[in-house]
N, C-alpha and C. Protein backbone atom coordinates (compact mmCIF):
# COMPACT_ATOMS: atom_id res chain seq x y z
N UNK A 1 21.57 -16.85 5.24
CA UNK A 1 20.33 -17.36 4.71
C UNK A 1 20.65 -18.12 3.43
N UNK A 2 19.96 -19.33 3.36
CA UNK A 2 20.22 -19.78 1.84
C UNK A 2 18.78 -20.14 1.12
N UNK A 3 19.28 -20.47 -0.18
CA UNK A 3 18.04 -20.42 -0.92
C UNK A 3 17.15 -21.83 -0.65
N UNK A 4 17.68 -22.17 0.36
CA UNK A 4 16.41 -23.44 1.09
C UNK A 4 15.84 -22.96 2.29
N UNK A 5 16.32 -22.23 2.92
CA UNK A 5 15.26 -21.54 3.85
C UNK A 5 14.64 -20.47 3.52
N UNK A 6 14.99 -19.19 3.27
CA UNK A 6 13.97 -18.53 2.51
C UNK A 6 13.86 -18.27 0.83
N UNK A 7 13.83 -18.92 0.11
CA UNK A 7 13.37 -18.85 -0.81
C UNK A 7 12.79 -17.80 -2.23
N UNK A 8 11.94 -17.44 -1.44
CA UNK A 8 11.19 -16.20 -2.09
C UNK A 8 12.06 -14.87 -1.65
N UNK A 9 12.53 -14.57 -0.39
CA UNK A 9 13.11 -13.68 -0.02
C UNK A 9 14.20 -13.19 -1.03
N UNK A 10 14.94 -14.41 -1.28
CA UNK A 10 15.70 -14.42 -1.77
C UNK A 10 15.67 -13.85 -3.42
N UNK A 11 14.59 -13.64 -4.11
CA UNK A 11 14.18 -13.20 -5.15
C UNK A 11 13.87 -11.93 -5.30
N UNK A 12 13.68 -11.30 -3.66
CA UNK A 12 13.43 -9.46 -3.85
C UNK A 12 14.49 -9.10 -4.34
N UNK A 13 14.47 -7.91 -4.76
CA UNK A 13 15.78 -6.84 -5.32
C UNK A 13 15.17 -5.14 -4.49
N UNK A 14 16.70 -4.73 -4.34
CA UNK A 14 16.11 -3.54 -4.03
C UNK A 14 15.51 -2.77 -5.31
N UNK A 15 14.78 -1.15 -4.89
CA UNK A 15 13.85 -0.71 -6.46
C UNK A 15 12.92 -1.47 -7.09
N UNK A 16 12.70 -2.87 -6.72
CA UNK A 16 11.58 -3.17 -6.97
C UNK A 16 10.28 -2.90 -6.51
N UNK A 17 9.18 -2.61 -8.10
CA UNK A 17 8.44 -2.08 -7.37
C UNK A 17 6.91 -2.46 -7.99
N UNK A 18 5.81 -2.48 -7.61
CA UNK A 18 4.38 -2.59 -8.37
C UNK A 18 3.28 -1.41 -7.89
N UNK A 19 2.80 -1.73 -8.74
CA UNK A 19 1.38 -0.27 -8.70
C UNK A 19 -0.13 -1.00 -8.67
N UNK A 20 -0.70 -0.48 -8.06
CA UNK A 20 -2.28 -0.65 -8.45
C UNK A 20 -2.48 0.51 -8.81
N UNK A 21 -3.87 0.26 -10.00
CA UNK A 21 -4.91 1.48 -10.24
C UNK A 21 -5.58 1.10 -9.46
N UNK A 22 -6.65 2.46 -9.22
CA UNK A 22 -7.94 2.37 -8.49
C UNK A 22 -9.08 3.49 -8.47
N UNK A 23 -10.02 3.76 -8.74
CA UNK A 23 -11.02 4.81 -8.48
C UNK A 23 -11.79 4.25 -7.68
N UNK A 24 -12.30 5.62 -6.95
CA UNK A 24 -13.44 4.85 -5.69
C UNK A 24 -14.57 5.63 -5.99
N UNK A 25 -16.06 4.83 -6.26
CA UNK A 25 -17.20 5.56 -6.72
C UNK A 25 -17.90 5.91 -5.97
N UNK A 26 -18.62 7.15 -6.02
CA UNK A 26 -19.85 7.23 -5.01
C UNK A 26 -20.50 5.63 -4.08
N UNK A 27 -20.79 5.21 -4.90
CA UNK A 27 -21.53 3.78 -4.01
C UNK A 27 -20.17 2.78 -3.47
N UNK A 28 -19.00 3.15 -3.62
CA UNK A 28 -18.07 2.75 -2.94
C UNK A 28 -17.75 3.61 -1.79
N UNK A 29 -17.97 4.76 -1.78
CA UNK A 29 -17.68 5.85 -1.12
C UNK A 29 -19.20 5.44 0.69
N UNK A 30 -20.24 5.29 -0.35
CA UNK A 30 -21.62 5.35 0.12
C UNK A 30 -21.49 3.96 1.32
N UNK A 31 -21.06 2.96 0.62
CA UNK A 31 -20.64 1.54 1.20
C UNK A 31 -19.81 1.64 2.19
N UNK A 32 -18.51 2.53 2.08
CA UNK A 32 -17.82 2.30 3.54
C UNK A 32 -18.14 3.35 4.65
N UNK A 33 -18.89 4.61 4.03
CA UNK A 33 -19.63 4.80 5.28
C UNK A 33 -20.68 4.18 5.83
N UNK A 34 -21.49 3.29 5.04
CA UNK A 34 -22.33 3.10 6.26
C UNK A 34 -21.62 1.87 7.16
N UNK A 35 -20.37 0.87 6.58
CA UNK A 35 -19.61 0.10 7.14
C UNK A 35 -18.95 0.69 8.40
N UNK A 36 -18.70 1.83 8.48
CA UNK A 36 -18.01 2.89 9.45
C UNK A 36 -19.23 3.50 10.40
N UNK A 37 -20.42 3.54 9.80
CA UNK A 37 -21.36 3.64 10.90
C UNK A 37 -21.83 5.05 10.95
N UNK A 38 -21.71 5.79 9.67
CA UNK A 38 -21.91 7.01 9.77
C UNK A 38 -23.29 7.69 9.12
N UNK A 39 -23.61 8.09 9.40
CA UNK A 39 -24.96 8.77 8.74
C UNK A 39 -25.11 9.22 7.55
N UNK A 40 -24.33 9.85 7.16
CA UNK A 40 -23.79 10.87 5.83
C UNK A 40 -22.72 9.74 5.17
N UNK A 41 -22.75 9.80 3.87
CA UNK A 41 -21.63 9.33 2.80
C UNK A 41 -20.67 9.75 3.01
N UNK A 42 -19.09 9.89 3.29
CA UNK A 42 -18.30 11.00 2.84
C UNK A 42 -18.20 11.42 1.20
N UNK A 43 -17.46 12.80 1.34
CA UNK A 43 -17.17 13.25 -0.13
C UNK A 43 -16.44 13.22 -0.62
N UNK A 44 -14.87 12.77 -0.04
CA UNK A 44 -13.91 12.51 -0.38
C UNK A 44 -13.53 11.23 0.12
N UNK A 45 -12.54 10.64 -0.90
CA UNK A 45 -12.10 9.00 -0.27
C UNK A 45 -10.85 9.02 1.19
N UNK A 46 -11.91 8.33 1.67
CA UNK A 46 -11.09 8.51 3.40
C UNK A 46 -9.74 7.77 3.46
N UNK A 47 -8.88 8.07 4.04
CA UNK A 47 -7.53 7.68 3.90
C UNK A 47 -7.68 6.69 4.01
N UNK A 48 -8.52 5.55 5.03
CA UNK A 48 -7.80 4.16 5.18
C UNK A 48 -8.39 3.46 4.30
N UNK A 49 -9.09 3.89 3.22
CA UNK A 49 -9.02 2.84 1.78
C UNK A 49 -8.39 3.02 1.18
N UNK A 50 -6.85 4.28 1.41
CA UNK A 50 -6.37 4.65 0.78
C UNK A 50 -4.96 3.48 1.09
N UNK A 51 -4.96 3.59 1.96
CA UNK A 51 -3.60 2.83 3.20
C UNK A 51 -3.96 1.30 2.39
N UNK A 52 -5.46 0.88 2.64
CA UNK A 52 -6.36 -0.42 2.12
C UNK A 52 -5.23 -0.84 0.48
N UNK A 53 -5.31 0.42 -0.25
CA UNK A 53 -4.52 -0.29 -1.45
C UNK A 53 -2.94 -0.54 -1.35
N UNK A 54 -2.17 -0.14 -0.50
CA UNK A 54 -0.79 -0.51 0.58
C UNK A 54 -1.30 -1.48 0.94
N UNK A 55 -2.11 -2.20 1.73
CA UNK A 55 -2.34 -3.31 2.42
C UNK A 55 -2.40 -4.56 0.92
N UNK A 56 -3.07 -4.10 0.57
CA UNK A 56 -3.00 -5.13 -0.64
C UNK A 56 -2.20 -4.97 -1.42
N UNK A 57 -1.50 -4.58 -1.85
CA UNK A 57 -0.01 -4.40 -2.68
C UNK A 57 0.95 -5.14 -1.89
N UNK A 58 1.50 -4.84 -0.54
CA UNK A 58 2.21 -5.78 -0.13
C UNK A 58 1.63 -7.17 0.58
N UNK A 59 0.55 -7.21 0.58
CA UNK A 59 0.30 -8.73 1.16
C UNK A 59 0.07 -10.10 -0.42
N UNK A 60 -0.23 -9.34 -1.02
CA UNK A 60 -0.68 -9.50 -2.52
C UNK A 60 0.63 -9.96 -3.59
N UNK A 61 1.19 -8.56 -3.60
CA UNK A 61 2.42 -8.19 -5.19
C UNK A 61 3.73 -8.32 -4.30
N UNK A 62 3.92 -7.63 -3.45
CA UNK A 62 5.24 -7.25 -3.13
C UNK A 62 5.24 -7.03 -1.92
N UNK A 63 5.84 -7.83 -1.14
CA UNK A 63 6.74 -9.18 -1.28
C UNK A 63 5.63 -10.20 -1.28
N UNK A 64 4.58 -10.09 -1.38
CA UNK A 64 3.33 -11.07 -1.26
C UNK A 64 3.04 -11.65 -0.22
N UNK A 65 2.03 -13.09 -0.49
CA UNK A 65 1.71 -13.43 0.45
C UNK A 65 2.66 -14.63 1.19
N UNK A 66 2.62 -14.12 2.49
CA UNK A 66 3.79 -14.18 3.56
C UNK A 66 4.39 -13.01 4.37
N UNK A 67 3.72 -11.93 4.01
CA UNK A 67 3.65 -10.67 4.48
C UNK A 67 3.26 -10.76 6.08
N UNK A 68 4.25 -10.07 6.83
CA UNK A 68 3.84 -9.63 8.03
C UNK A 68 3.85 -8.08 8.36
N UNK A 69 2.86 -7.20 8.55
CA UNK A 69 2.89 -5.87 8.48
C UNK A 69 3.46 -5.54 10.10
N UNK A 70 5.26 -4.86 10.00
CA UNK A 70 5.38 -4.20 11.25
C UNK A 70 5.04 -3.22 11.65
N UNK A 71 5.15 -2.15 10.71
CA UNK A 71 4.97 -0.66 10.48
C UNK A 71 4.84 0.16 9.62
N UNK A 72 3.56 0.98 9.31
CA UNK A 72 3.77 1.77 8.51
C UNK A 72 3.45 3.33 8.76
N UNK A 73 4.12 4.34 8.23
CA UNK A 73 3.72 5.40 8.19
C UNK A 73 3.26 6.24 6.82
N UNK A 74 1.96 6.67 6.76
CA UNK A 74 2.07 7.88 5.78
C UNK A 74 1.72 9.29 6.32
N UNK A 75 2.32 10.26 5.12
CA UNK A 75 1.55 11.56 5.38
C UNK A 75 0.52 11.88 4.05
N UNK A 76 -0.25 12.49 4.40
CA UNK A 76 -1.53 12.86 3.47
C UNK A 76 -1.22 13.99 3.44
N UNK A 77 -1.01 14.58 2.18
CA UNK A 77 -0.38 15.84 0.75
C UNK A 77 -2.09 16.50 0.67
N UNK A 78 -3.14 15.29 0.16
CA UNK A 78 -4.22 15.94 -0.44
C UNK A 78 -5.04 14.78 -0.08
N UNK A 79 -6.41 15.22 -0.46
CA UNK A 79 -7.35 14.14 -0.70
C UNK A 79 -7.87 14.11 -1.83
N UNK A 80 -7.80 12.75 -1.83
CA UNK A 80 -8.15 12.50 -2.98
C UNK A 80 -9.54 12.46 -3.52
N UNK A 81 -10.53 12.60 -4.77
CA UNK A 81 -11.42 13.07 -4.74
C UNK A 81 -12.22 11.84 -5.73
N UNK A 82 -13.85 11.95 -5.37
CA UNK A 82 -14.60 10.65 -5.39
C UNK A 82 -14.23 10.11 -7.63
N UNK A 83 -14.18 9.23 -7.80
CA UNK A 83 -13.94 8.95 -9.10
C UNK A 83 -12.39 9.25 -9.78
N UNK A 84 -12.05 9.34 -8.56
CA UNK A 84 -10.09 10.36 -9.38
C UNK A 84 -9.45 9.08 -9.68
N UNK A 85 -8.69 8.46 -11.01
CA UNK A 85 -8.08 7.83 -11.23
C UNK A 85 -6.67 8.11 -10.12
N UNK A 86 -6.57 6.16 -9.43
CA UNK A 86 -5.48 6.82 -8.18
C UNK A 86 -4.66 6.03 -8.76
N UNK A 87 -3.23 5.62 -8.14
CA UNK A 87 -2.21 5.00 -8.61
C UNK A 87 -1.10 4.80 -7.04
N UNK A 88 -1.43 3.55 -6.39
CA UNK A 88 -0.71 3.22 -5.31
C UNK A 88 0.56 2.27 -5.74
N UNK A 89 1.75 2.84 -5.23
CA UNK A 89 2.63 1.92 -5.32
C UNK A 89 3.77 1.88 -4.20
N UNK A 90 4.63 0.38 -4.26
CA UNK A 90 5.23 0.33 -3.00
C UNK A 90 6.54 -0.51 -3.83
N UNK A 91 7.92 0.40 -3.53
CA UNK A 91 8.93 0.31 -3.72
C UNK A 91 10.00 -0.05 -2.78
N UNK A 92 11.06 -1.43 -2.79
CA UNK A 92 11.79 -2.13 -1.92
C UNK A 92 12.78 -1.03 -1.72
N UNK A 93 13.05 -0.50 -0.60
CA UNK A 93 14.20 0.45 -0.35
C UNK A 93 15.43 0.07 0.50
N UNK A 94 15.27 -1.31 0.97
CA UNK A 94 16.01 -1.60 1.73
C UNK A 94 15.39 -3.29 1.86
N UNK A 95 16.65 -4.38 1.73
CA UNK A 95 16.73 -5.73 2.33
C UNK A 95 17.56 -5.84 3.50
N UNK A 96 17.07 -6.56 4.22
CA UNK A 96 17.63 -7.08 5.46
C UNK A 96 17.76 -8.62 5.75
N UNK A 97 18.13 -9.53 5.03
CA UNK A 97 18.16 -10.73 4.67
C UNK A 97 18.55 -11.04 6.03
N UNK A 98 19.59 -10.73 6.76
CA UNK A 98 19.53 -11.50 8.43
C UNK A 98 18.61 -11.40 9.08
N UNK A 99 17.50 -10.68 8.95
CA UNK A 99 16.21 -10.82 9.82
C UNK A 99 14.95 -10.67 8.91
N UNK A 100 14.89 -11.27 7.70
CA UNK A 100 13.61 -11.19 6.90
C UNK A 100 13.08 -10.32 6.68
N UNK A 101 13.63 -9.06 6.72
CA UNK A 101 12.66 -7.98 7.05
C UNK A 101 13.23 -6.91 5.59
N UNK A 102 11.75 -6.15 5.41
CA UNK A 102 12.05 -5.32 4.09
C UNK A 102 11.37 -4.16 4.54
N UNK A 103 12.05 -3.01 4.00
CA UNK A 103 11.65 -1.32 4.12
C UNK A 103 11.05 -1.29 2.60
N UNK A 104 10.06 -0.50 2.96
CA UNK A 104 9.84 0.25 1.39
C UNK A 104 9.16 1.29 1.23
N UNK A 105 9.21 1.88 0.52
CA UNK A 105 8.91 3.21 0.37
C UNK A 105 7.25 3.26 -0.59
N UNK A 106 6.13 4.13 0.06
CA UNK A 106 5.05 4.16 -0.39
C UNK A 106 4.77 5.58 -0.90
N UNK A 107 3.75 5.44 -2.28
CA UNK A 107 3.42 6.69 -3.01
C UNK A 107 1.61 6.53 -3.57
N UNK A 108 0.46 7.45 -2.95
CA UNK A 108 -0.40 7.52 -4.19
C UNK A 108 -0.63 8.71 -4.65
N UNK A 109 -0.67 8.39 -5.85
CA UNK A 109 -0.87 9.69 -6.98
C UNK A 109 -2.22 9.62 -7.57
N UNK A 110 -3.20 11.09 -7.49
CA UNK A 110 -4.41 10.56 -8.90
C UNK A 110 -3.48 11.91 -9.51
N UNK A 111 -4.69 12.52 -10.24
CA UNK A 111 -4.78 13.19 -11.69
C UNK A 111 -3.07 14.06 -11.57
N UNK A 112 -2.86 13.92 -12.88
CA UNK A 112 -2.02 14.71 -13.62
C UNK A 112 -0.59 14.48 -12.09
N UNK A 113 0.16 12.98 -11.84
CA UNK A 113 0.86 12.65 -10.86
C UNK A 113 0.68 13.69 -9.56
N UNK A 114 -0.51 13.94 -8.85
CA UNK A 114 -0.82 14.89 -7.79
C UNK A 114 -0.79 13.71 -6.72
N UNK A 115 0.52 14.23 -5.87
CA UNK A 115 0.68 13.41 -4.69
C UNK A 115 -0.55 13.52 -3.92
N UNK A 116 -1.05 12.15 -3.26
CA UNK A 116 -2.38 12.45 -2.22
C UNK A 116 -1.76 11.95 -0.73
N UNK A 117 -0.35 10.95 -1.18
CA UNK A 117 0.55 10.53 -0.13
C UNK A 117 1.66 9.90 -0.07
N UNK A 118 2.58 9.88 0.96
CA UNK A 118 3.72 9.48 0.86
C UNK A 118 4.43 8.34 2.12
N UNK A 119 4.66 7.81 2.35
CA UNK A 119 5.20 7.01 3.58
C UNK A 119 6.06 5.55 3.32
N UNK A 120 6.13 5.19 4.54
CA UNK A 120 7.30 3.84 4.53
C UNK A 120 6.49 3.01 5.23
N UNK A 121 7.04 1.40 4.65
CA UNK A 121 6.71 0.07 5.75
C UNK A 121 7.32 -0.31 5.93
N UNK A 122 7.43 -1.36 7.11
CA UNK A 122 8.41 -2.33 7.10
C UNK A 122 7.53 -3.52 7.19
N UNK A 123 8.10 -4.93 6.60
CA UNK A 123 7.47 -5.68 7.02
C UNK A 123 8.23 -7.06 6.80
N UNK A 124 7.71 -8.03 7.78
CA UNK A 124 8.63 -9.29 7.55
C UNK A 124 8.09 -10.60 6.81
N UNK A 125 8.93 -10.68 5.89
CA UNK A 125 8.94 -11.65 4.78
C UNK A 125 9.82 -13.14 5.15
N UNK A 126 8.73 -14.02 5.56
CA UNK A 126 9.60 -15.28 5.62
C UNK A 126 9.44 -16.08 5.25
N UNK A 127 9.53 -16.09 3.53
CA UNK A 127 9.04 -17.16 2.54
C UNK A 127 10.12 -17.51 1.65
């Protein structure tokens, strides 16, 4: 690969890494249930707005946009709870420069660093 075909690729490092904050409020909470079609609010923030701040971290920060999502997995530790200061971040654990493709390792934490989850992506970067 050279730095005229991919470019940006070429600028990841492994351990690199970015964070979002985030709290989710009752009327955020209130909003994606009725988007989901449910009768009741939930009381706790449902995982896939949780996954939602992974989705935007790597399509967004890291590796940005040019993001192709292959795979991801998490496991859920806890749930996280309505107003909890959260903290999503996604760390390069692996380059694969012969096939564009990057591993990385995912974490969100709210109060006092309390894991709510943990998992990996892969995804292909061809910028």
């Amino acid at each position: 690969m050279t730095e005229t075909t991919l470019p940006r690729f070429e600028q990841l490092r492994e351990q690199q890494l970015v964070s979002v904050h985030r709290q989710f409020s009752p009327e955020d909470l209130e909003q994606w249930s009725r988007m989901a079609g449910l009768e009741q609010p939930v009381e706790r923030v449902p995982e896939p707005l949780i996954a939602g701040l992974f989705s935007y971290l790597l399509g967004m920060e890291l590796p940005g946009k040019g993001t192709n999502y292959l795979k991801q997995s998490m496991t859920f530790a806890a749930q996280a709870r309505v107003n909890e200061p959260l903290t999503a971040t996604v760390r390069i654990s692996r380059l694969r420069p012969d096939k564009a493709l990057v591993n990385l390792e995912t974490i969100c934490s709210g109060d006092n660093d309390r894991v709510i989850c943990r998992g990996e992506a892969l995804v292909l970067f061809q910028c």
